[in-house]
PDB file of N, CA and C in Angstrom:
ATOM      1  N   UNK A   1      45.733  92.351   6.988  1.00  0.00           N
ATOM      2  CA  UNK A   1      45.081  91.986   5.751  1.00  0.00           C
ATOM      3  C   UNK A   1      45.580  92.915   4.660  1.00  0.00           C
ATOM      4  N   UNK A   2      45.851  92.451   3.599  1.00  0.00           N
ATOM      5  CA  UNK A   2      46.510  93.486   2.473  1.00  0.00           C
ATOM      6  C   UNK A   2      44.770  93.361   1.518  1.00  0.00           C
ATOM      7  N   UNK A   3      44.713  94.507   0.849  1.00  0.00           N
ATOM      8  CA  UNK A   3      43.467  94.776   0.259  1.00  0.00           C
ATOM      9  C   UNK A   3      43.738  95.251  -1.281  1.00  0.00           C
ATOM     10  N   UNK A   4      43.168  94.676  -2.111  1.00  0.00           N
ATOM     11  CA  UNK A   4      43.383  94.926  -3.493  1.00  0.00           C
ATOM     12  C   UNK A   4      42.765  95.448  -4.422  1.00  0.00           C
ATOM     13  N   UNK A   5      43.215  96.936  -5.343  1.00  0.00           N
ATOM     14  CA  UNK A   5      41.880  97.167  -6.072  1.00  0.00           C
ATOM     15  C   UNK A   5      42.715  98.229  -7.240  1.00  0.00           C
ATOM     16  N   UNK A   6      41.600  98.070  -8.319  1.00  0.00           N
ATOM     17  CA  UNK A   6      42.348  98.219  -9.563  1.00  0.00           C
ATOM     18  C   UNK A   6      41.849  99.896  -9.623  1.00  0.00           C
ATOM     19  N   UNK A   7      42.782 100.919 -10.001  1.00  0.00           N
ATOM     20  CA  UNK A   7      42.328 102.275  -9.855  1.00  0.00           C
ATOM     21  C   UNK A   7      42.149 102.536 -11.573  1.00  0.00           C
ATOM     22  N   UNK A   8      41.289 104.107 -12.453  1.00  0.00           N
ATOM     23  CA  UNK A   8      41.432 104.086 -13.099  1.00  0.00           C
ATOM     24  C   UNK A   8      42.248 105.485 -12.951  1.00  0.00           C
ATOM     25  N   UNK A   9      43.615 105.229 -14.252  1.00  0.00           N
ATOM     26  CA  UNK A   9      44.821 106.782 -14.087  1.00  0.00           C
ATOM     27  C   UNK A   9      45.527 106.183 -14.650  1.00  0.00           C
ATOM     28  N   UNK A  10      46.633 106.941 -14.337  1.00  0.00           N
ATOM     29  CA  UNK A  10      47.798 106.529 -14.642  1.00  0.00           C
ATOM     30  C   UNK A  10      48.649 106.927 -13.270  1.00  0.00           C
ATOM     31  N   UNK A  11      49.793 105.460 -13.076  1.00  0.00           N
ATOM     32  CA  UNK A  11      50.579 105.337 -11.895  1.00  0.00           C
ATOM     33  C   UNK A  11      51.404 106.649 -11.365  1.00  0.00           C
ATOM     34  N   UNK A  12      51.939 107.808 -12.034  1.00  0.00           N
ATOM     35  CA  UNK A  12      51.869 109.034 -11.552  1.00  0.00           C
ATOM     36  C   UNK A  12      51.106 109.575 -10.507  1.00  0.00           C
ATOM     37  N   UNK A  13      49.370 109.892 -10.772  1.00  0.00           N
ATOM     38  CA  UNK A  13      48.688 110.717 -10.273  1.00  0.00           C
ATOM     39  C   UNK A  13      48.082 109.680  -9.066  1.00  0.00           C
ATOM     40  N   UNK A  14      48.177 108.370  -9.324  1.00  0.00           N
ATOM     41  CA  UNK A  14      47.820 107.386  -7.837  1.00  0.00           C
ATOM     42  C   UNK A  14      48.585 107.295  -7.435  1.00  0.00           C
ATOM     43  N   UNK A  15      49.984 107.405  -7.435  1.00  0.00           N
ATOM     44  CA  UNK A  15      51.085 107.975  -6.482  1.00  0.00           C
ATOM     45  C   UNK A  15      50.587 109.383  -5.627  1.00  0.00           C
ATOM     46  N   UNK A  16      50.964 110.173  -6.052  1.00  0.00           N
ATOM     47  CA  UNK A  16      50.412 111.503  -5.411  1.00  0.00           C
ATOM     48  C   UNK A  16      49.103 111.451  -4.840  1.00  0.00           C
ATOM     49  N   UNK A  17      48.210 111.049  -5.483  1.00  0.00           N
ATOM     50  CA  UNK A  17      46.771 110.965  -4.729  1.00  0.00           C
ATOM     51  C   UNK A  17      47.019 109.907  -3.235  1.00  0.00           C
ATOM     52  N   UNK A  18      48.071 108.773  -3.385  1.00  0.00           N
ATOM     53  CA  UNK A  18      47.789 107.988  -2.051  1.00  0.00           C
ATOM     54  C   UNK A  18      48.300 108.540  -1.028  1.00  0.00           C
ATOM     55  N   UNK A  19      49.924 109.430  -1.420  1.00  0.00           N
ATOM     56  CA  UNK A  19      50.364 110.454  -0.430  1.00  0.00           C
ATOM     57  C   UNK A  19      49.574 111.253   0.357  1.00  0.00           C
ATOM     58  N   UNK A  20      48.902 111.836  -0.566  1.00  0.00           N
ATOM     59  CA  UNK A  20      47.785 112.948  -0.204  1.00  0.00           C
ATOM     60  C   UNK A  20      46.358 111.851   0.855  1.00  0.00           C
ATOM     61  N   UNK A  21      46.027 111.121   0.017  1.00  0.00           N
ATOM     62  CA  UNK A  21      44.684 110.669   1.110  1.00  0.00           C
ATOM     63  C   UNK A  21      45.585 110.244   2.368  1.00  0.00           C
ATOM     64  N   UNK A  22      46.375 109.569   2.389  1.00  0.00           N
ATOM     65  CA  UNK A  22      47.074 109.196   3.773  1.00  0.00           C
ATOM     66  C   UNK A  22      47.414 110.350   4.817  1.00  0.00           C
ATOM     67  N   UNK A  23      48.129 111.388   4.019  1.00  0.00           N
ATOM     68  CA  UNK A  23      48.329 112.623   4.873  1.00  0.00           C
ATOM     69  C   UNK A  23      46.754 112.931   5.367  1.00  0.00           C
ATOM     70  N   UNK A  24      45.892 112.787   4.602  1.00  0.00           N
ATOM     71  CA  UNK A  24      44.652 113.507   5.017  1.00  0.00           C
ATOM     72  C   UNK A  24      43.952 112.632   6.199  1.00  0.00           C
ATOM     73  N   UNK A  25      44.770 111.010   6.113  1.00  0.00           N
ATOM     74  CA  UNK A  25      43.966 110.213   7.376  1.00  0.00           C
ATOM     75  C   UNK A  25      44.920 110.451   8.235  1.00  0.00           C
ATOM     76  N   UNK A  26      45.484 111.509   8.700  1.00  0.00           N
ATOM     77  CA  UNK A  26      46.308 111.476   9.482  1.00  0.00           C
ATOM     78  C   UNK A  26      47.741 110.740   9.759  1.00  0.00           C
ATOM     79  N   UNK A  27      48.222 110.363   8.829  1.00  0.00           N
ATOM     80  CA  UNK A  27      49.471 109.159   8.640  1.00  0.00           C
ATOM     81  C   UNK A  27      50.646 109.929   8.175  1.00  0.00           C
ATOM     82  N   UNK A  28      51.894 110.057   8.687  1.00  0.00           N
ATOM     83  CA  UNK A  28      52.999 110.714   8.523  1.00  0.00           C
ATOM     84  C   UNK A  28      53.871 109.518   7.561  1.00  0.00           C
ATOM     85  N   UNK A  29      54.042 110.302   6.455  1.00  0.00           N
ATOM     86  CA  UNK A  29      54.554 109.261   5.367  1.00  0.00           C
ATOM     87  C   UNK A  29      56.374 109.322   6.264  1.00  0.00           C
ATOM     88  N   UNK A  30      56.367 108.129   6.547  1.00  0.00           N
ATOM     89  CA  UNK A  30      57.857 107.997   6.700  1.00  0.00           C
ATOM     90  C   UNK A  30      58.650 107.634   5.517  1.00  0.00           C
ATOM     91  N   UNK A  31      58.552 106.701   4.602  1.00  0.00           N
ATOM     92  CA  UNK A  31      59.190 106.598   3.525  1.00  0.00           C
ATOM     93  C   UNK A  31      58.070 106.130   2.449  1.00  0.00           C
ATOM     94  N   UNK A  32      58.937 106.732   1.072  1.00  0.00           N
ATOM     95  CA  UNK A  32      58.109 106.357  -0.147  1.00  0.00           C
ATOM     96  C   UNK A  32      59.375 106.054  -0.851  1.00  0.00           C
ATOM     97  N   UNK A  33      58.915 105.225  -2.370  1.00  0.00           N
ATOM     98  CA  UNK A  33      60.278 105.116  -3.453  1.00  0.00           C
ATOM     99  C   UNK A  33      58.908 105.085  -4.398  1.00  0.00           C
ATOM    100  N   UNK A  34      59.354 106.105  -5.457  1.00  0.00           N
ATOM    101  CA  UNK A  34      58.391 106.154  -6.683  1.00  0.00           C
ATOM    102  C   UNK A  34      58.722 105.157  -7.575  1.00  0.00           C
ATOM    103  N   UNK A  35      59.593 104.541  -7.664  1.00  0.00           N
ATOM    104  CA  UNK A  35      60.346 103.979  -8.737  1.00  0.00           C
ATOM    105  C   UNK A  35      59.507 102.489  -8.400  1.00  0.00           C
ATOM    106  N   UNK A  36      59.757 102.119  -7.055  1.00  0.00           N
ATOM    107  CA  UNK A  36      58.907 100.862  -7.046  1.00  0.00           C
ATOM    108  C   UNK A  36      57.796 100.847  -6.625  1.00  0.00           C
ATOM    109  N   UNK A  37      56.944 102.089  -6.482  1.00  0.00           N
ATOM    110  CA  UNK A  37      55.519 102.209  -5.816  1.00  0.00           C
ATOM    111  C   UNK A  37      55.359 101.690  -4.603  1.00  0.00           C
ATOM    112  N   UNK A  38      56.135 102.001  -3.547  1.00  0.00           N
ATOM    113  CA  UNK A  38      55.923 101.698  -2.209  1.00  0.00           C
ATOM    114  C   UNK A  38      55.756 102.619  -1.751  1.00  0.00           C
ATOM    115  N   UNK A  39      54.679 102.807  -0.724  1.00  0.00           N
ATOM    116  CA  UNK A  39      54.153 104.199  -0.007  1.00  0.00           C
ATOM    117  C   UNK A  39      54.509 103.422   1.945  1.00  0.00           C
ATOM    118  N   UNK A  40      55.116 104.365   2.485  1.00  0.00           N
ATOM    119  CA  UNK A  40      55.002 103.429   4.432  1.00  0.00           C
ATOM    120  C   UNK A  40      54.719 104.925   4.801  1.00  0.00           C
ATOM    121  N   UNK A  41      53.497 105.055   5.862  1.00  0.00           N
ATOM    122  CA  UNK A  41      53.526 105.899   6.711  1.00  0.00           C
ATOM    123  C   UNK A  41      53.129 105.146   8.353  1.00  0.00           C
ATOM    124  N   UNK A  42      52.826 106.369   9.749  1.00  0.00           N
ATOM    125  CA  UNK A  42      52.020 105.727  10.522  1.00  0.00           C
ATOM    126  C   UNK A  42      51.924 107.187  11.326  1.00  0.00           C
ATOM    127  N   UNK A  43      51.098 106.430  12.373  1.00  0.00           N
ATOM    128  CA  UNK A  43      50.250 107.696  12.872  1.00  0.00           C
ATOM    129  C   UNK A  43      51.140 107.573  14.231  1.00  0.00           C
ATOM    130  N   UNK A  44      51.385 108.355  14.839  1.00  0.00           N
ATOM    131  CA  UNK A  44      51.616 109.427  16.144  1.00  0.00           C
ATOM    132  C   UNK A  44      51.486 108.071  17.411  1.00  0.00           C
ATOM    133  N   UNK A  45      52.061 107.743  18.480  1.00  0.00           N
ATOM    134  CA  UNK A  45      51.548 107.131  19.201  1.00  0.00           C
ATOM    135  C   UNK A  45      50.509 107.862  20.208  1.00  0.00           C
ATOM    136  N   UNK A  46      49.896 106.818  20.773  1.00  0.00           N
ATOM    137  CA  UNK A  46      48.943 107.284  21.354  1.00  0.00           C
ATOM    138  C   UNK A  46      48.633 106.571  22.272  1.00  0.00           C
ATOM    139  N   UNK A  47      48.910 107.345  24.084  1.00  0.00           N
ATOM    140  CA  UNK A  47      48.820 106.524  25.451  1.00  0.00           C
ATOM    141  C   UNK A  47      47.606 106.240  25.531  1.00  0.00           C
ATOM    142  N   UNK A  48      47.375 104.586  25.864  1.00  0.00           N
ATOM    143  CA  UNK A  48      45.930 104.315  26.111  1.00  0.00           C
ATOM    144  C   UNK A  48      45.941 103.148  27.510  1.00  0.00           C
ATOM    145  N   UNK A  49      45.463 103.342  28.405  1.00  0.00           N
ATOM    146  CA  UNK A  49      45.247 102.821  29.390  1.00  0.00           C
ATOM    147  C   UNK A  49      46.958 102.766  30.246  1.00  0.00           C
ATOM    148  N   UNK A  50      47.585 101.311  29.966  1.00  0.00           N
ATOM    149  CA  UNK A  50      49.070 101.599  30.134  1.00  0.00           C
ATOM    150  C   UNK A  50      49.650 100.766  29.004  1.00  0.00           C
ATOM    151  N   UNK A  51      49.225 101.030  27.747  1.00  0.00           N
ATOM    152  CA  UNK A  51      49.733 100.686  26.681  1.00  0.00           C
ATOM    153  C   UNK A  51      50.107 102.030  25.866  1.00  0.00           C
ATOM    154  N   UNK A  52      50.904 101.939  24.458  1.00  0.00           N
ATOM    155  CA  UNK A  52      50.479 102.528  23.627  1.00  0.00           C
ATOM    156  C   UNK A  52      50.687 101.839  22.562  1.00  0.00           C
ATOM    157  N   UNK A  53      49.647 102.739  21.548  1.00  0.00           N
ATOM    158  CA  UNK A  53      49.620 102.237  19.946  1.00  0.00           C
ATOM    159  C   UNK A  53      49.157 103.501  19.309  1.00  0.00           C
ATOM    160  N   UNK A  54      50.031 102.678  18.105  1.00  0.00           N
ATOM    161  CA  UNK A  54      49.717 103.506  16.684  1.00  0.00           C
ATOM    162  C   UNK A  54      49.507 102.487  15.558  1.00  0.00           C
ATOM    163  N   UNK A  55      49.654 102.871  14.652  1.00  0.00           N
ATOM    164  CA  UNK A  55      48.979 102.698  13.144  1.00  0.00           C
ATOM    165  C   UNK A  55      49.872 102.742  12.016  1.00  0.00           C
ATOM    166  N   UNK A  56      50.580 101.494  11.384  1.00  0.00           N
ATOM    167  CA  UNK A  56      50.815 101.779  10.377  1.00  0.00           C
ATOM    168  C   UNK A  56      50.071 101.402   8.831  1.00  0.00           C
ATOM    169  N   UNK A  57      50.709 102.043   7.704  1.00  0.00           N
ATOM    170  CA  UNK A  57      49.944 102.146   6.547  1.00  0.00           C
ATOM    171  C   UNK A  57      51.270 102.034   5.805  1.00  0.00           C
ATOM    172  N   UNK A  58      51.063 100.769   4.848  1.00  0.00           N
ATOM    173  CA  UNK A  58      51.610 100.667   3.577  1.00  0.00           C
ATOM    174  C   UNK A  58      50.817 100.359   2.009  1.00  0.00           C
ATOM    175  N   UNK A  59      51.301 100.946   1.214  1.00  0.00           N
ATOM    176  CA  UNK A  59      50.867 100.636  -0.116  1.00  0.00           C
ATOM    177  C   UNK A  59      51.992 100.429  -0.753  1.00  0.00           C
ATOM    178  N   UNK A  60      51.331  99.597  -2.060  1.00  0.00           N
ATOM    179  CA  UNK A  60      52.406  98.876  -2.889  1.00  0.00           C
ATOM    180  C   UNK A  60      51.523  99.466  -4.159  1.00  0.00           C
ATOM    181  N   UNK A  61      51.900  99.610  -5.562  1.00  0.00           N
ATOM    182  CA  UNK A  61      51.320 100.507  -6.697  1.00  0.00           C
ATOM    183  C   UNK A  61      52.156 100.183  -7.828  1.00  0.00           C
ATOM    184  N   UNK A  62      51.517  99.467  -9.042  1.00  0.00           N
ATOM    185  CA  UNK A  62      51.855  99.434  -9.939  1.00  0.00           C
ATOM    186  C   UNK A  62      51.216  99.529 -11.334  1.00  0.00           C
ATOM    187  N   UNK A  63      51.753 100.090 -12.435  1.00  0.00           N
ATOM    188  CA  UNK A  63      50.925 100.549 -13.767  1.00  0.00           C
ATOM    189  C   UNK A  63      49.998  99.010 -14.423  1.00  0.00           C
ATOM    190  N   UNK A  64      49.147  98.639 -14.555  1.00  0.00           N
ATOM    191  CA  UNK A  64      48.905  97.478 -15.628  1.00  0.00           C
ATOM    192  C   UNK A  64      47.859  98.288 -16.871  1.00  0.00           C
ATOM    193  N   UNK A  65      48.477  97.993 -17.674  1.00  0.00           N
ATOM    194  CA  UNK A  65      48.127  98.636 -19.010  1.00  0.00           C
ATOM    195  C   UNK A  65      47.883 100.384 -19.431  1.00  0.00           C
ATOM    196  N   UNK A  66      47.299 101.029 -20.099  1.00  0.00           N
ATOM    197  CA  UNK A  66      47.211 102.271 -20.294  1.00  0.00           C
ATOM    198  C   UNK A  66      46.553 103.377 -18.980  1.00  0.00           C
ATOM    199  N   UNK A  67      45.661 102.354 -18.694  1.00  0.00           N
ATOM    200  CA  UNK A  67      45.195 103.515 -17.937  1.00  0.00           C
ATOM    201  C   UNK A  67      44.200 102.617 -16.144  1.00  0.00           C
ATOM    202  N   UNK A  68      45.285 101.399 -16.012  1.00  0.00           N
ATOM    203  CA  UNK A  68      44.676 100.962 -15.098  1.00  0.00           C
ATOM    204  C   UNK A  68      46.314 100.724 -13.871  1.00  0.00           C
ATOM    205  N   UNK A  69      45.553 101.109 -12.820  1.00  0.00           N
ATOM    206  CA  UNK A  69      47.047 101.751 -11.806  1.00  0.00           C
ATOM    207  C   UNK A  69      46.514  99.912 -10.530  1.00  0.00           C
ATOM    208  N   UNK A  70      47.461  98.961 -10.123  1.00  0.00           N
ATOM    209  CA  UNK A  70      46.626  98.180  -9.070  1.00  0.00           C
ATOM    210  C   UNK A  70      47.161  98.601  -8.009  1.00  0.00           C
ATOM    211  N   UNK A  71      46.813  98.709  -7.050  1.00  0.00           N
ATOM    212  CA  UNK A  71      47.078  99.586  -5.684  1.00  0.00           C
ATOM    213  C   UNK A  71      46.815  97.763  -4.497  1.00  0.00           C
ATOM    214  N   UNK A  72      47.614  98.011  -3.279  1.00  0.00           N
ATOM    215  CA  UNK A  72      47.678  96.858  -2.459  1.00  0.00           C
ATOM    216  C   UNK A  72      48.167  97.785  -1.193  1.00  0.00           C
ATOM    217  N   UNK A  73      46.947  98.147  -0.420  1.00  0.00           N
ATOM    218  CA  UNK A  73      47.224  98.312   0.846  1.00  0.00           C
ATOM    219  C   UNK A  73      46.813  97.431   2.123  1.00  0.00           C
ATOM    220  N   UNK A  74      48.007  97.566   3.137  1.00  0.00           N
ATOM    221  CA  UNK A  74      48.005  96.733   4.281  1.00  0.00           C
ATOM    222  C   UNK A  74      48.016  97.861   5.284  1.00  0.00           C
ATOM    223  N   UNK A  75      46.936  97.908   6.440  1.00  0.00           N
ATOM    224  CA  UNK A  75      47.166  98.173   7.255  1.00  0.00           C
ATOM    225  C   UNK A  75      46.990  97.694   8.916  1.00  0.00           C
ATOM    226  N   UNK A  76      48.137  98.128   9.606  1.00  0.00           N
ATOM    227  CA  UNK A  76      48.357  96.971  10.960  1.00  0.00           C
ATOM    228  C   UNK A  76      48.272  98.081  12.050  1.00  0.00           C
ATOM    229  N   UNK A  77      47.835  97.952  13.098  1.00  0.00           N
ATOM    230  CA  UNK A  77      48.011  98.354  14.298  1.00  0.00           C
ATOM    231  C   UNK A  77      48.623  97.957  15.498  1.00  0.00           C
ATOM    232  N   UNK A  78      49.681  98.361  16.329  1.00  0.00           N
ATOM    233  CA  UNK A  78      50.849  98.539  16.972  1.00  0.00           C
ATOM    234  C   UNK A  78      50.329  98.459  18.581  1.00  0.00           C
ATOM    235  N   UNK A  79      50.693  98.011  19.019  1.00  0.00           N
ATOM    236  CA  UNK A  79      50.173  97.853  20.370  1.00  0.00           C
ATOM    237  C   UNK A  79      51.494  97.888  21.588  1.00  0.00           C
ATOM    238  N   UNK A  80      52.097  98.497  22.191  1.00  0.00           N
ATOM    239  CA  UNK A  80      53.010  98.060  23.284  1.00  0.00           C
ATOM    240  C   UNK A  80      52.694  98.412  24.445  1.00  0.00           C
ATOM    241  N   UNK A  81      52.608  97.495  24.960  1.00  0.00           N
ATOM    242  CA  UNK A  81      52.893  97.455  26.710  1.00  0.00           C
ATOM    243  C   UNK A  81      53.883  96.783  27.617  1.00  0.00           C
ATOM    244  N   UNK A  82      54.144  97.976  28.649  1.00  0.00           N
ATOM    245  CA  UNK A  82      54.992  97.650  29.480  1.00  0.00           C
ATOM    246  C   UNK A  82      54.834  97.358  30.558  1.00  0.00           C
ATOM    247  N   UNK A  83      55.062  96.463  31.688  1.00  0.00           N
ATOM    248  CA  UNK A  83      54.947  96.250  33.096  1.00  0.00           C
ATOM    249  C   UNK A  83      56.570  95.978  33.633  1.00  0.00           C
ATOM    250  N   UNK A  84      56.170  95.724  34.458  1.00  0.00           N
ATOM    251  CA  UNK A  84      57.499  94.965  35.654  1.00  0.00           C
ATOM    252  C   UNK A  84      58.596  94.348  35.211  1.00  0.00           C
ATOM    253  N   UNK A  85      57.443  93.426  34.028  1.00  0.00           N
ATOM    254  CA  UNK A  85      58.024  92.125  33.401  1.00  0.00           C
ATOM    255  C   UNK A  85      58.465  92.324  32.156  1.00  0.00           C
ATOM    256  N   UNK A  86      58.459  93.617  31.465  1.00  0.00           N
ATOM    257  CA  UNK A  86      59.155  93.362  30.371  1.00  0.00           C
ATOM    258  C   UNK A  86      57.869  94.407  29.416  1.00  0.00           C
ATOM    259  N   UNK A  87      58.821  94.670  28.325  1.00  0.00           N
ATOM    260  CA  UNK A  87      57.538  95.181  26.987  1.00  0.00           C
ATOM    261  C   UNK A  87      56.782  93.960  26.412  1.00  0.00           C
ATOM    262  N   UNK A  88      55.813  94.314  26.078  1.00  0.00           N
ATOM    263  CA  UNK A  88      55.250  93.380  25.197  1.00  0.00           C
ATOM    264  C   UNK A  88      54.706  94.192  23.862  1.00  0.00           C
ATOM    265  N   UNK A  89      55.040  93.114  22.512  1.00  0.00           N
ATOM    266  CA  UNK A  89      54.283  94.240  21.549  1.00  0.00           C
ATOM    267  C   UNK A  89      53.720  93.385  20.359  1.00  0.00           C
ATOM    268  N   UNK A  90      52.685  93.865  20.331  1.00  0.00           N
ATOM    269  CA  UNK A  90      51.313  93.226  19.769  1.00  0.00           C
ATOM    270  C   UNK A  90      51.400  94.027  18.091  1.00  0.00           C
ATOM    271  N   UNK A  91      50.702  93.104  17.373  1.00  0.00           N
ATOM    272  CA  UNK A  91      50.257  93.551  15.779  1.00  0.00           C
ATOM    273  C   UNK A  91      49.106  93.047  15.317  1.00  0.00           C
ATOM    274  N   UNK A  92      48.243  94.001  15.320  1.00  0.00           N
ATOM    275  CA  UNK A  92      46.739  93.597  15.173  1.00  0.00           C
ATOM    276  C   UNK A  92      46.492  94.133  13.389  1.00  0.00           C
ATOM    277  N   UNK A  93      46.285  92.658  12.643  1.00  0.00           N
ATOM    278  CA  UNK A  93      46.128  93.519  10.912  1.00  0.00           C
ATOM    279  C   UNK A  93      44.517  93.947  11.068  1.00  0.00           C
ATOM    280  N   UNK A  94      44.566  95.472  10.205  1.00  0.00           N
ATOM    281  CA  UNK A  94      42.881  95.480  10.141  1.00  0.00           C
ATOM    282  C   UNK A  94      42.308  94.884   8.930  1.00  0.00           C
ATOM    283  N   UNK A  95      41.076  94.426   9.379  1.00  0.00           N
ATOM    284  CA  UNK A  95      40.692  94.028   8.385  1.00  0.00           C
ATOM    285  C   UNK A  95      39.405  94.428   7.873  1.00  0.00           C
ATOM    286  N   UNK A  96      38.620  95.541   7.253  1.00  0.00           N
ATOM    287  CA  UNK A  96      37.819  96.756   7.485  1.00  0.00           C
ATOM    288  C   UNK A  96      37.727  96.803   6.647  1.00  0.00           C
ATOM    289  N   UNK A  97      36.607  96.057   5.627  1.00  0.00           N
ATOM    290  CA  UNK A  97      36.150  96.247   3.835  1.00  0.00           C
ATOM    291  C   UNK A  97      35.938  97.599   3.848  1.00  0.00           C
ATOM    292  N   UNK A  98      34.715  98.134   4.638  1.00  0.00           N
ATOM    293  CA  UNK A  98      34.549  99.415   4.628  1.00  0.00           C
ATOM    294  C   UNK A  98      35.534 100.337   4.777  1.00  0.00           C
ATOM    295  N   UNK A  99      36.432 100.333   5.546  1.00  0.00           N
ATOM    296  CA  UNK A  99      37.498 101.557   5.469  1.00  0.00           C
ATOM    297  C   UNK A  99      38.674 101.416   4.505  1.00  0.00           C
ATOM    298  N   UNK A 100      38.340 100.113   3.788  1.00  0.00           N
ATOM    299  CA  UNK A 100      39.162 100.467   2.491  1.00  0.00           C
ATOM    300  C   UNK A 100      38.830 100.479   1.695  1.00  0.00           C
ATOM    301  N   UNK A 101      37.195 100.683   1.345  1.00  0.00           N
ATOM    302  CA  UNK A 101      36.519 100.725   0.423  1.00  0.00           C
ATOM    303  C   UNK A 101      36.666 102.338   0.086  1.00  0.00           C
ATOM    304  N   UNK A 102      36.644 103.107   1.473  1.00  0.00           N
ATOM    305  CA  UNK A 102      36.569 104.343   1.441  1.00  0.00           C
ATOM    306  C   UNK A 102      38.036 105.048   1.522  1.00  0.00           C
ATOM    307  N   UNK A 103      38.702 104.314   1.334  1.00  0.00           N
ATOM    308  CA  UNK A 103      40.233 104.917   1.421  1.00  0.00           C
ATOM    309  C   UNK A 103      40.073 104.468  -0.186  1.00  0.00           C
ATOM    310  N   UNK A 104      40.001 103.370  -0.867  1.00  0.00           N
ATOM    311  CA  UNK A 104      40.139 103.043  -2.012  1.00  0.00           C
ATOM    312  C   UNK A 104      39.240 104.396  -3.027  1.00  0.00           C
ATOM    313  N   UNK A 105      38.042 104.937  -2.762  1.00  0.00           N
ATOM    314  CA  UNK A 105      37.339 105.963  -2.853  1.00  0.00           C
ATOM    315  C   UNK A 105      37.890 107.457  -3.345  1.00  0.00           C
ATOM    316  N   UNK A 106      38.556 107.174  -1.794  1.00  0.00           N
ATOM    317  CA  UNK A 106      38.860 108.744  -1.553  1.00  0.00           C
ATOM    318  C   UNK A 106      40.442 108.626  -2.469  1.00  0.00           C
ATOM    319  N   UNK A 107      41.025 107.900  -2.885  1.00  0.00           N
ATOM    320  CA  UNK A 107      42.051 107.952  -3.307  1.00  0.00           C
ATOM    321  C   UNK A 107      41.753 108.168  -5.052  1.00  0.00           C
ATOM    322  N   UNK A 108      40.735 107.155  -5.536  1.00  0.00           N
ATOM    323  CA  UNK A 108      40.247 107.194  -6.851  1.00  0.00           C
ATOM    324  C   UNK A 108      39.812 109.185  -7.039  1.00  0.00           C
ATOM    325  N   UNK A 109      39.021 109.554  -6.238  1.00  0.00           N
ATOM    326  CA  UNK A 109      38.553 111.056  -6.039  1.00  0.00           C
ATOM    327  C   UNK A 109      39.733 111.952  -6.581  1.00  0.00           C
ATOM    328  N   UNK A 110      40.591 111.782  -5.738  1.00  0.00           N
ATOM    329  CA  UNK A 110      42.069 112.712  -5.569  1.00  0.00           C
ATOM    330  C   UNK A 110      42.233 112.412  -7.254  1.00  0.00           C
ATOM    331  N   UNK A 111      42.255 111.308  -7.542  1.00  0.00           N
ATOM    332  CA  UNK A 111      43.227 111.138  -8.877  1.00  0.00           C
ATOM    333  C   UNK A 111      42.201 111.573  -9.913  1.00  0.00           C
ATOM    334  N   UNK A 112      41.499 111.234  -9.793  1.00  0.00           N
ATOM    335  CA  UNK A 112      40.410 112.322 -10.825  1.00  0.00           C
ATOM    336  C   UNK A 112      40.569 114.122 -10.668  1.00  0.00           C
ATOM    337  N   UNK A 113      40.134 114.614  -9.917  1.00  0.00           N
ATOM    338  CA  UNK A 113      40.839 115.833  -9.230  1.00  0.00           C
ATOM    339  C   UNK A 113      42.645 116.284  -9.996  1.00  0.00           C
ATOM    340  N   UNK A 114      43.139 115.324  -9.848  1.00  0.00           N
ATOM    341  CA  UNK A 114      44.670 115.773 -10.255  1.00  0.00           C
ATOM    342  C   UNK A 114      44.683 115.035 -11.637  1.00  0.00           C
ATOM    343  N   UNK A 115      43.792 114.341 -12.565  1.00  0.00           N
ATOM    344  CA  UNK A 115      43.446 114.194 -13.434  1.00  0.00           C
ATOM    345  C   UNK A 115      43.153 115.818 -14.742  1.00  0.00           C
ATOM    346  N   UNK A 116      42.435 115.531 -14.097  1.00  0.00           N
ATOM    347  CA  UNK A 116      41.321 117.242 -14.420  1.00  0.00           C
ATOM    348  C   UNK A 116      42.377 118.389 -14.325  1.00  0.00           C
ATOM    349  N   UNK A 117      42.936 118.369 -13.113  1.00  0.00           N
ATOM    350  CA  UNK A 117      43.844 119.911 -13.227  1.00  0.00           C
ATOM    351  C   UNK A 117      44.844 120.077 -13.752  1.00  0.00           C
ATOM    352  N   UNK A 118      45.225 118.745 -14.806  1.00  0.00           N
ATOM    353  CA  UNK A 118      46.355 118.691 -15.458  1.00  0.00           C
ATOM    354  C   UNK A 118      45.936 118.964 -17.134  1.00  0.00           C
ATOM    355  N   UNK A 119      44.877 119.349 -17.097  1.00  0.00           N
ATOM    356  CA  UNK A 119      43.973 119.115 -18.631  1.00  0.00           C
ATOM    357  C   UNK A 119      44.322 121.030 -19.002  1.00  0.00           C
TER     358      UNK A 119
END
């Protein structure tokens, strides 16, 4: 599910702020490009039963007008398993109003924060 929401800043400091909340959910930014506001990270795999999975996280970020930044994050979870017969590998999108209400949150926070310390 990709999730949509209008930040108030400027596209600078919601750049840096999404780096930052992602590092803080645990997500290793593998690539960013500032130029087109794409953020990709994901998290660490992790053995679970005789599968593993991890987590990735993308955002997409762009300026609309003076001081309104729109932010579009998707995040999917990774699933592989192996047997006898071969890998298999699964992509589960989340779809979690609440945890992107609170990622959407914690990201608005940061940019206020790096708002302020630039004054």
């Amino acid at each position: 599910s990709i999730e949509s929401k209008e930040l108030e800043g400027n596209f600078d400091d919601a750049f840096k702020a999404t780096l930052q909340v992602f590092q803080d959910y645990g997500y290793i930014i593998k690539d960013s490009d500032h130029a087109s506001g794409v953020i990709h990270g994901e998290t660490g795999i992790k053995q679970v039963w005789c599968s593993m999975e991890y987590f990735e996280i993308s955002s997409t970020l762009e300026q609309f007008g003076t001081n309104i930044v729109k932010e579009r994050v998707s995040l999917i979870k990774k699933v592989k398993a192996s047997s006898q017969y071969g890998t298999q590998e699964n992509s589960i999108i989340i779809d979690d109003s609440e945890l992107f209400q609170k990622l959407y949150n914690d990201i608005q926070k940061e940019m206020f924060i790096r708002k302020n310390l630039s004054k």
